[in-house]
C-alpha atoms as a PDB file:
ATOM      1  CA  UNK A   1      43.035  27.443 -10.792  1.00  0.00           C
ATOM      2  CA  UNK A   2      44.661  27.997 -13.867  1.00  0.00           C
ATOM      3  CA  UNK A   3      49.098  28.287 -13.892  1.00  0.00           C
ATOM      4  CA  UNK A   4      48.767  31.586 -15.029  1.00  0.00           C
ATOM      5  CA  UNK A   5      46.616  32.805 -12.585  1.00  0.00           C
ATOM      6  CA  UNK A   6      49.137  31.225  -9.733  1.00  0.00           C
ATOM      7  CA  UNK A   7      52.164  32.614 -11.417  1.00  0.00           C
ATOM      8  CA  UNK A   8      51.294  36.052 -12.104  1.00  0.00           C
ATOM      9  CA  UNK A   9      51.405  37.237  -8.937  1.00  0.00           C
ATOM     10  CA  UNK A  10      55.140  35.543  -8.896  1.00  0.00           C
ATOM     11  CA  UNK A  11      56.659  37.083 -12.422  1.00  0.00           C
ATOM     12  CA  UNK A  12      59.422  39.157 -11.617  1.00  0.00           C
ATOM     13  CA  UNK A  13      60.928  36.990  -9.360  1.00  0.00           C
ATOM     14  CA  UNK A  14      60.305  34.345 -11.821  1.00  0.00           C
ATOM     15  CA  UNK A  15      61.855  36.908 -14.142  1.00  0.00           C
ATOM     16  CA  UNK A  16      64.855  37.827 -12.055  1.00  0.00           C
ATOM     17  CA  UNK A  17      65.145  34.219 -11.120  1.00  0.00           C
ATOM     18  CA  UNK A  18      65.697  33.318 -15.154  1.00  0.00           C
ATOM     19  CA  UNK A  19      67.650  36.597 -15.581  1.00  0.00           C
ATOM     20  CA  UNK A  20      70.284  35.298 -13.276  1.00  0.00           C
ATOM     21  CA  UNK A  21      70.443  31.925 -15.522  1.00  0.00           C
ATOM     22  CA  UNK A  22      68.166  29.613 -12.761  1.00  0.00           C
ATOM     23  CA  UNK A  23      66.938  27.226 -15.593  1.00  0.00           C
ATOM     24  CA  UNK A  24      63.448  27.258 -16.369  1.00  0.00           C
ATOM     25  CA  UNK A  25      62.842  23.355 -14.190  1.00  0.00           C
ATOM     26  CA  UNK A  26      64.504  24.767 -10.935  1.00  0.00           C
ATOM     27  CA  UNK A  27      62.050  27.308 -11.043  1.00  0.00           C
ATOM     28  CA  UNK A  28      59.231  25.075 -11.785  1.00  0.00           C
ATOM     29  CA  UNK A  29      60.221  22.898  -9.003  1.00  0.00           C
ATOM     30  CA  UNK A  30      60.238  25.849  -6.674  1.00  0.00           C
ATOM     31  CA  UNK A  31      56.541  26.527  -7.736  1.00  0.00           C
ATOM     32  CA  UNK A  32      55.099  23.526  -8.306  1.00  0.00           C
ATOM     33  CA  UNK A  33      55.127  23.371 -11.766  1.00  0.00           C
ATOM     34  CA  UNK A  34      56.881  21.758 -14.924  1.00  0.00           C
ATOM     35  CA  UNK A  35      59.708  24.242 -16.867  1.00  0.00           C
ATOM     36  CA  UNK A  36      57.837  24.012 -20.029  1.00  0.00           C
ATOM     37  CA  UNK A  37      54.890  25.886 -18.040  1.00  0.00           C
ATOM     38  CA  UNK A  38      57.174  28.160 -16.535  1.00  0.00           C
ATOM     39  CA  UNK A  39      59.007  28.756 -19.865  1.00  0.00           C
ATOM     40  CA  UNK A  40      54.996  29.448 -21.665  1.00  0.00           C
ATOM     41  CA  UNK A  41      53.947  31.771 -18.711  1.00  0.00           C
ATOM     42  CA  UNK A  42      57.273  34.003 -19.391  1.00  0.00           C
ATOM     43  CA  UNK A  43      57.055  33.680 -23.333  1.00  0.00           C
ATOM     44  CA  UNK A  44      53.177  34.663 -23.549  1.00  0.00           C
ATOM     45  CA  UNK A  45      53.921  37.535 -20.851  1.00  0.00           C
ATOM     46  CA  UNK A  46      56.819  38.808 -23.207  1.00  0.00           C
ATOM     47  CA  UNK A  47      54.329  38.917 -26.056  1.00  0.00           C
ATOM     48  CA  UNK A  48      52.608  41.705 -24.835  1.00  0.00           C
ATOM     49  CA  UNK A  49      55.444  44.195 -23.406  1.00  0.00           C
ATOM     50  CA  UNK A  50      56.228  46.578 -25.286  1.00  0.00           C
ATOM     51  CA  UNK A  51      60.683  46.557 -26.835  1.00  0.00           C
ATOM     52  CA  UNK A  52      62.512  49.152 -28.751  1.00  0.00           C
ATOM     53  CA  UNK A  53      63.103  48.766 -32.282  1.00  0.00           C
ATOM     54  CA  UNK A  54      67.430  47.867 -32.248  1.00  0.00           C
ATOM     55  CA  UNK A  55      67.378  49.665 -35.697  1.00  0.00           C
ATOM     56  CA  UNK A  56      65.132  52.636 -35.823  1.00  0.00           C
ATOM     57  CA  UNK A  57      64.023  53.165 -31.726  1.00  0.00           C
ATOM     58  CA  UNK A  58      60.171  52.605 -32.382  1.00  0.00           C
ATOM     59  CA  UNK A  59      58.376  51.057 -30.030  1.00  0.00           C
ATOM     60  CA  UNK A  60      56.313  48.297 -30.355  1.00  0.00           C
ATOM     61  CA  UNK A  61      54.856  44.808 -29.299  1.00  0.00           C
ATOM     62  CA  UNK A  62      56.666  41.807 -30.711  1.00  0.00           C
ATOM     63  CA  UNK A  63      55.054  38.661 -32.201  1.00  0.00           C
ATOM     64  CA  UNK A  64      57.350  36.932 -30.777  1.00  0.00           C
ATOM     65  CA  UNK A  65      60.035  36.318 -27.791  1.00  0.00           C
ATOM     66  CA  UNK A  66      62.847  36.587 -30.621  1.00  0.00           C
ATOM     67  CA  UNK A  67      61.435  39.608 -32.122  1.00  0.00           C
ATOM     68  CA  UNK A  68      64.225  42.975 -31.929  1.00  0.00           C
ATOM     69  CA  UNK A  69      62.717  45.007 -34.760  1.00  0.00           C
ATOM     70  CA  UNK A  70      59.548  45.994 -35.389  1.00  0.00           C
ATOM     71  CA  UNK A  71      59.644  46.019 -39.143  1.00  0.00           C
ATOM     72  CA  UNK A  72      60.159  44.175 -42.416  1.00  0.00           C
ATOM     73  CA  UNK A  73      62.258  47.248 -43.316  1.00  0.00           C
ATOM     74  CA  UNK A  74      64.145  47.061 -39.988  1.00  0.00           C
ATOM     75  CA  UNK A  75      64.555  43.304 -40.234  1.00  0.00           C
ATOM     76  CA  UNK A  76      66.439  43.930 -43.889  1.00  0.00           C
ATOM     77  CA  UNK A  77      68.195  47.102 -42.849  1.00  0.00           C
ATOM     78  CA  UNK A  78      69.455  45.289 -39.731  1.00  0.00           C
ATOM     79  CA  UNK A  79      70.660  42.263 -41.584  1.00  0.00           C
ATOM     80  CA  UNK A  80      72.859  44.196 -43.473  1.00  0.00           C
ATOM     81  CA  UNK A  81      74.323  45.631 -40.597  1.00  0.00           C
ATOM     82  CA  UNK A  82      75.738  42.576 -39.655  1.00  0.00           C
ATOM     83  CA  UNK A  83      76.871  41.471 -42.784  1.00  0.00           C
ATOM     84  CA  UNK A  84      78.640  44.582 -43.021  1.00  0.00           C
ATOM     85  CA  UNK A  85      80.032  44.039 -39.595  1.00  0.00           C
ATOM     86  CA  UNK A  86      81.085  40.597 -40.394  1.00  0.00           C
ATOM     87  CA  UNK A  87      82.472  41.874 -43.439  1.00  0.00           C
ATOM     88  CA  UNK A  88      84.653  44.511 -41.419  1.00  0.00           C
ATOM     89  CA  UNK A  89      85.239  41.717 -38.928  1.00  0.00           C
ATOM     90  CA  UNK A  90      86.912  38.757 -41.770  1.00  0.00           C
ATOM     91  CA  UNK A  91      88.987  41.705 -43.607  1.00  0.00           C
ATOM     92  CA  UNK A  92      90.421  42.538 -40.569  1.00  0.00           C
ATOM     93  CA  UNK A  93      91.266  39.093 -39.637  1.00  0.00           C
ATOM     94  CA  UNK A  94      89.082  38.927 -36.365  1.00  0.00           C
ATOM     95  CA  UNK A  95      86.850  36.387 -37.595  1.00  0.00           C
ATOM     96  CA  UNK A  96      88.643  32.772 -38.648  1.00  0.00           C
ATOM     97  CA  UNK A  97      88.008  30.479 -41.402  1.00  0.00           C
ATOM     98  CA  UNK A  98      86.674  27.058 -40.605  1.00  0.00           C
ATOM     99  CA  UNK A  99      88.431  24.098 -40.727  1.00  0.00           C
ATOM    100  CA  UNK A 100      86.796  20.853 -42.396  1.00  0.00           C
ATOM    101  CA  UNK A 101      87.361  18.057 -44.182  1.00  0.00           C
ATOM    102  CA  UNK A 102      87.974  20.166 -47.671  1.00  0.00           C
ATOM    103  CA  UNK A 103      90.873  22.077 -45.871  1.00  0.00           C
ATOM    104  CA  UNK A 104      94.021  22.187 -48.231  1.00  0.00           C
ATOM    105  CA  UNK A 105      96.423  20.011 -46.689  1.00  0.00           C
ATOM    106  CA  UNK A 106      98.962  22.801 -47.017  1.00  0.00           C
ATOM    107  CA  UNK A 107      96.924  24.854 -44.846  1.00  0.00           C
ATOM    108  CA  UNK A 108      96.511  22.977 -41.824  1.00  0.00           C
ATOM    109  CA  UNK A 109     100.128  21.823 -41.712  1.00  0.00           C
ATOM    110  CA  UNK A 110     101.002  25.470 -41.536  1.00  0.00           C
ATOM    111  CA  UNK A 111      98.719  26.000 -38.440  1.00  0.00           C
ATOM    112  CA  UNK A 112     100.155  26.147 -35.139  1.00  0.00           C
ATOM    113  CA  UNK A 113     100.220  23.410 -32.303  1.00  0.00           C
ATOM    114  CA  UNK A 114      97.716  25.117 -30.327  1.00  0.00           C
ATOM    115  CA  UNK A 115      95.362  26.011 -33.499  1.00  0.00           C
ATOM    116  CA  UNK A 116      95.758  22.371 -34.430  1.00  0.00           C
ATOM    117  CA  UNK A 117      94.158  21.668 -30.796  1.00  0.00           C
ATOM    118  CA  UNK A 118      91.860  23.915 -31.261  1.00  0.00           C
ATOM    119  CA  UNK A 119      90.533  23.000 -34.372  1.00  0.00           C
ATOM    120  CA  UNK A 120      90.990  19.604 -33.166  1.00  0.00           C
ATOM    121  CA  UNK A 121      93.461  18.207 -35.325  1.00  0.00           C
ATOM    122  CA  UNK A 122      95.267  16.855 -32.741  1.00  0.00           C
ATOM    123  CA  UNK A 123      93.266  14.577 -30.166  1.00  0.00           C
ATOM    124  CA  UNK A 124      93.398  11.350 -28.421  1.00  0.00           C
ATOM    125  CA  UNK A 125      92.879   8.100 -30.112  1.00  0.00           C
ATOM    126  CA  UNK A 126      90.228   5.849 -29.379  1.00  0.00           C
ATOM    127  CA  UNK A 127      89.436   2.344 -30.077  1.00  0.00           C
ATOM    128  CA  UNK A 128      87.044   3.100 -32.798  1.00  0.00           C
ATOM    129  CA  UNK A 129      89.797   5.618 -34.126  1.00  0.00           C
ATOM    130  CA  UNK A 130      92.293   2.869 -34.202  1.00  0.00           C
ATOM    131  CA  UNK A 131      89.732  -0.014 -35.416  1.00  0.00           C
ATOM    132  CA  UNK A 132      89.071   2.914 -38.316  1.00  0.00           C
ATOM    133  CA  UNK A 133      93.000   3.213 -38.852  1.00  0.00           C
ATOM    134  CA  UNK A 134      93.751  -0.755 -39.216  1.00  0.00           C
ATOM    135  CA  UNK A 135      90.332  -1.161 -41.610  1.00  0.00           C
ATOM    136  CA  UNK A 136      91.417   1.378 -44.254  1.00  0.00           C
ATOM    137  CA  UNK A 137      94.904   0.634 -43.827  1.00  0.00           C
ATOM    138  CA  UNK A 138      94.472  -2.949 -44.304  1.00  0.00           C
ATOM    139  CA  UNK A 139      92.365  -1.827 -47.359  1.00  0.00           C
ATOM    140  CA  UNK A 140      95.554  -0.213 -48.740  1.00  0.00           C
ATOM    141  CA  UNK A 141      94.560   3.037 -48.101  1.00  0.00           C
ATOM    142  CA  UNK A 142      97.675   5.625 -47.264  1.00  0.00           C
ATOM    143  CA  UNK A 143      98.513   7.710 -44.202  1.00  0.00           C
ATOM    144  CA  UNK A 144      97.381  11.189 -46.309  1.00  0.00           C
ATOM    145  CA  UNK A 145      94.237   9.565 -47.191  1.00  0.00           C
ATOM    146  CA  UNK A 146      93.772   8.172 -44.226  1.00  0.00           C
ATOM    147  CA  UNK A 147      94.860  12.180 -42.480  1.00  0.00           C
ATOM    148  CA  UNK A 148      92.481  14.131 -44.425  1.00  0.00           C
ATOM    149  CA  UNK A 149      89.835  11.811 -44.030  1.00  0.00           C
ATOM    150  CA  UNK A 150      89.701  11.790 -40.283  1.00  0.00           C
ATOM    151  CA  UNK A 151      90.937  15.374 -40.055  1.00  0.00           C
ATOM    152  CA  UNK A 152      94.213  14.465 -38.288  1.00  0.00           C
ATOM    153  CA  UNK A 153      97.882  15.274 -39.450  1.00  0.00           C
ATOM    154  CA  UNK A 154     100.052  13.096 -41.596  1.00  0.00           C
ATOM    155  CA  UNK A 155     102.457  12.368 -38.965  1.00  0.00           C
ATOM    156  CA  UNK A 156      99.726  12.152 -36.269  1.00  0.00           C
ATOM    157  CA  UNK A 157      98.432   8.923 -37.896  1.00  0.00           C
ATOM    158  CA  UNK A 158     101.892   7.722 -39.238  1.00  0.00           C
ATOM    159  CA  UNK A 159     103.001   7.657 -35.120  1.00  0.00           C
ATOM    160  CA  UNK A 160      99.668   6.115 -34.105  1.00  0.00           C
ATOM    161  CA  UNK A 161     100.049   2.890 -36.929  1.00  0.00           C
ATOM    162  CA  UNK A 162     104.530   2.901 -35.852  1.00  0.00           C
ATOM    163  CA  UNK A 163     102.167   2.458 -31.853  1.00  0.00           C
ATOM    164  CA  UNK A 164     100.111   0.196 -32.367  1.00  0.00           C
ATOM    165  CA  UNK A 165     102.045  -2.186 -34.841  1.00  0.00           C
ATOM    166  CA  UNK A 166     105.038  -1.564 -32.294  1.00  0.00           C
ATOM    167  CA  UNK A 167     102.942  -2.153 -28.713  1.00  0.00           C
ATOM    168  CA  UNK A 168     101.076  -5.589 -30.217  1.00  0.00           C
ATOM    169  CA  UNK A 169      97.716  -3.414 -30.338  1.00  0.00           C
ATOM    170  CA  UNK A 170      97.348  -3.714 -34.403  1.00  0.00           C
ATOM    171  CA  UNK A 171      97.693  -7.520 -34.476  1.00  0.00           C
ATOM    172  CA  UNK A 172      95.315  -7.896 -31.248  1.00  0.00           C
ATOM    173  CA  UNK A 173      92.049  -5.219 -32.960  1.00  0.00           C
ATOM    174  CA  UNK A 174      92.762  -6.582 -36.545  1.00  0.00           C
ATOM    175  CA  UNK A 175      91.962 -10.456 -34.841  1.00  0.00           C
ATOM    176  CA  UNK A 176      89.026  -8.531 -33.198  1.00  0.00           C
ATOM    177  CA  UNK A 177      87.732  -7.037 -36.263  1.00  0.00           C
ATOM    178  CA  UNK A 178      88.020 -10.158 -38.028  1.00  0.00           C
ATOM    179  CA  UNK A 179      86.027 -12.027 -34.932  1.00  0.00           C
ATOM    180  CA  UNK A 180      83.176  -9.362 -35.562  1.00  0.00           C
ATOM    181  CA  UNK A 181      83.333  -9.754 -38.974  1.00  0.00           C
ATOM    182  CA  UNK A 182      82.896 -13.684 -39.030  1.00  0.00           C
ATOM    183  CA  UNK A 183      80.633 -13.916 -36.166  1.00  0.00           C
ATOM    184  CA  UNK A 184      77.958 -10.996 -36.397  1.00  0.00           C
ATOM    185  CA  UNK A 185      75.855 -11.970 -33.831  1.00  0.00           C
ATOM    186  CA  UNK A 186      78.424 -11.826 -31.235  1.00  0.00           C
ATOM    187  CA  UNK A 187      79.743  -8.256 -31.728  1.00  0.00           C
ATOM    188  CA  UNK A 188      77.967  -5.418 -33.739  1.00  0.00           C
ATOM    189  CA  UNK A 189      79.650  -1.832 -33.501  1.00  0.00           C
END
C-alpha cells in the first residue's frame, strides 16, 4: 500500500501536528514513515487546495507550497509593496544598516557597547583568534589593520596582544606556530 494511501486518512492531524511546529521526522516516526515522506504527502496535498490571492483576493490553486499570489501581475504589484514598506521602514529608522568588514571605522567606534555585542564586535577570543593575532602581527601588520580585518575594535585587539604578551601566552602559540610550520605532518590547522 502506497504512503499516501496510509496517510490520507491521517492529514489533519498530520497537519495540526506540523502547525504546532512537531518537525516533519517526529511525525514520521509516529507513523512509520521517513520526514521527507511526510514532508511530500503535505506539499503535494497543498498543491491542490485552493489560497487567496494576498494582493488582489482571487482564489486559486498554487503551483507551489510557496505560492501567495496567483498572478504575474500580483507577484510584481506585491513586490513593490514591500519595497515600499521597507522603504517606509529604513527612513524611519526601524530597519538597521549592516555591519561588515567595509564599515567606516568611525562608525562602529561610535556604536554602543551593547550594539557592538550585537553586531559582534565584541566577543571572546579563541585560540585560532589569537594564533591569527600573533601571525599578522609578527608580519608587521598594525592593531587597525589587524581591527578591521577581524571586525573587532582597536582597543579590543590592542588589550588582547598587552594579554597575551603579558600572561606568557604569545611566546608559548608563536613556538607552536613555528612547530606547525617546520613540522607539517605533525600539526595541520
Amino acid at each position: 500500500m502506497a504512503a499516501w494511501e496510509v496517510l490520507k486518512p491521517h492529514k489533519k492531524e498530520i497537519e495540526d501536528m506540523r502547525a504546532s511546529g512537531e518537525t516533519y521526522d517526529n511525525i514520521g516516526k509516529i507513523y512509520g514513515y521517513c520526514g521527507h515522506t511526510i514532508r511530500d504527502f503535505l506539499k503535494v496535498d497543498m498543491q491542490n487546495m485552493e489560497r487567496v490571492c494576498a494582493v488582489c483576493g482571487k482564489k486559486f490553486v498554487p503551483k507551489t507550497n510557496r505560492n501567495i499570489v496567483c498572478s504575474k501581475e500580483c507577484c510584481h504589484k506585491r513586490r513593490r509593496q514591500l519595497q515600499r514598506e521597507l522603504y517606509r521602514k529604513k527612513k524611519g529608522g526601524v530597519v538597521e544598516a549592516q555591519i561588515n568588514y567595509q564599515t567606516p571605522q568611525k562608525v562602529t567606534e561610535a556604536l554602543s557597547h551593547e550594539d557592538k555585542v550585537k553586531y559582534r564586535l565584541i566577543r571572546e577570543y579563541s585560540f585560532d583568534d589569537n594564533t591569527d593575532l600573533i601571525r599578522y602581527t609578527e608580519e608587521g601588520r598594525s592593531p587597525e589593520w589587524i581591527a578591521k580585518f577581524f571586525m573587532r575594535e582597536i582597543k579590543s585587539v590592542e588589550d588582547q596582544l598587552a594579554d597575551l604578551r603579558k600572561s606568557g601566552k604569545y611566546e608559548r602559540i608563536r613556538n607552536i606556530m613555528q612547530i606547525a610550520r617546520d613540522n607539517p605532518q605533525i600539526a595541520r590547522w
